[in-house]
C-alpha atoms as a PDB file:
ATOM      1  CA  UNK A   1     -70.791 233.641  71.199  1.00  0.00           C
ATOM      2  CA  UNK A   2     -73.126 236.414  71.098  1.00  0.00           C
ATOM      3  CA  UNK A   3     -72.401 237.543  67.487  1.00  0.00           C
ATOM      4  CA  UNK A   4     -72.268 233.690  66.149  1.00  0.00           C
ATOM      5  CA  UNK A   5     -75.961 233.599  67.836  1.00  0.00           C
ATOM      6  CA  UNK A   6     -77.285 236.797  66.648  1.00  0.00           C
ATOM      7  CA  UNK A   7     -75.776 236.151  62.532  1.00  0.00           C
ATOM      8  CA  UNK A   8     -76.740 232.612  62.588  1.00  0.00           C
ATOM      9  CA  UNK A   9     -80.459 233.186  64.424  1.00  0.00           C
ATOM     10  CA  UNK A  10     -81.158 235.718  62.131  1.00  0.00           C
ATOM     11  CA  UNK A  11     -80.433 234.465  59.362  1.00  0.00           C
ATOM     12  CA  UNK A  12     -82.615 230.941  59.994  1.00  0.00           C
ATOM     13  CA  UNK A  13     -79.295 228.796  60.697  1.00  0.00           C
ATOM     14  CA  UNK A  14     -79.843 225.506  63.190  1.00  0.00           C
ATOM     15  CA  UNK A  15     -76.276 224.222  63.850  1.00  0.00           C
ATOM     16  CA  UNK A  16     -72.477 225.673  62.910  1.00  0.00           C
ATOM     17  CA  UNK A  17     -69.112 223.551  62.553  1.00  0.00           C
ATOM     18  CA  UNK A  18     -66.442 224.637  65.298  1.00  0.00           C
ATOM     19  CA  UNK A  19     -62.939 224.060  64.318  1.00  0.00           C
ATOM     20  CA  UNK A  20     -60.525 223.831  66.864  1.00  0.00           C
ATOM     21  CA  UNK A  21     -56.876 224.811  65.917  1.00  0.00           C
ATOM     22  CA  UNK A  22     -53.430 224.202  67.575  1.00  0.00           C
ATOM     23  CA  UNK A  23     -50.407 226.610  68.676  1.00  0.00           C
ATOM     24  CA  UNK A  24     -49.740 226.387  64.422  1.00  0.00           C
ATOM     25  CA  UNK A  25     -52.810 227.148  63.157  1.00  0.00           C
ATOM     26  CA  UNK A  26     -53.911 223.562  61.783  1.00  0.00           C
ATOM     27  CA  UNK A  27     -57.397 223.125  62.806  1.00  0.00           C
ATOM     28  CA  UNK A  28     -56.910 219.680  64.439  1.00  0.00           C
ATOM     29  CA  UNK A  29     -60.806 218.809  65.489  1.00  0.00           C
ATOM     30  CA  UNK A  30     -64.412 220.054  64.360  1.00  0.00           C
ATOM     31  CA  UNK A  31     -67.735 219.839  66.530  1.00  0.00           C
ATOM     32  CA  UNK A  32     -71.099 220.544  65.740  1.00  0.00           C
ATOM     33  CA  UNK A  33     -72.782 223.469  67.877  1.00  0.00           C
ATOM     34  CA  UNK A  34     -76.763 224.177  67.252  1.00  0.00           C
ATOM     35  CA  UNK A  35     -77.330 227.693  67.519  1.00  0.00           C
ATOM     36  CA  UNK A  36     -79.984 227.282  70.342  1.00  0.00           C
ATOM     37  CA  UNK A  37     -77.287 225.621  72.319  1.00  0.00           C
ATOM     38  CA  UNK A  38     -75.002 228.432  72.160  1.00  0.00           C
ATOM     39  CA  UNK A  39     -76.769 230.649  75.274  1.00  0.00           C
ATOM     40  CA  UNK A  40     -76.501 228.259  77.335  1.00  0.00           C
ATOM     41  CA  UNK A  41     -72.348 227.332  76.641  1.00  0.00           C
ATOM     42  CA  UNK A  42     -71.834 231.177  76.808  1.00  0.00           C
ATOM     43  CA  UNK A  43     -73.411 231.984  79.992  1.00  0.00           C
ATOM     44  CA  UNK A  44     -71.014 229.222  81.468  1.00  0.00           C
ATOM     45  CA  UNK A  45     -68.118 230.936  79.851  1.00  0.00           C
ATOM     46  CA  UNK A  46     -69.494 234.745  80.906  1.00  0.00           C
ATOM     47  CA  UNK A  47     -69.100 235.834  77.531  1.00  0.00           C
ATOM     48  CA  UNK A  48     -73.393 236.454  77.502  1.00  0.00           C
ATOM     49  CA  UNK A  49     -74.672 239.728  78.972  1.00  0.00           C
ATOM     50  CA  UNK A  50     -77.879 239.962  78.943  1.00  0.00           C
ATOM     51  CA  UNK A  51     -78.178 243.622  78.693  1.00  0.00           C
ATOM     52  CA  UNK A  52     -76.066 243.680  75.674  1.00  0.00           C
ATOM     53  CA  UNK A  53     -78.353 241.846  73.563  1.00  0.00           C
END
């Protein structure tokens, strides 16, 4: 999540498209993420450290 935030934030961009793709590579379902929204889902996940960024 980091480097989606960091590219998008930089670069002025509010919200991405997530596709979501099964065991053959079809993406099956898309959701909107907004970029400020992305700290927060990646601190759940422990993919955000702090010091890193």
């Amino acid at each position: 999540y980091g480097k989606w935030w960091s590219q998008c934030f930089l670069t002025g961009i509010e919200q991405i498209l997530l596709g979501f793709r099964d065991d053959y590579g079809v993406v099956r379902q898309i959701q909107p993420l907004l970029i400020k929204d992305i700290e927060t889902r990646a601190v759940r996940s422990h993919t955000w450290v702090d010091e890193n960024y």
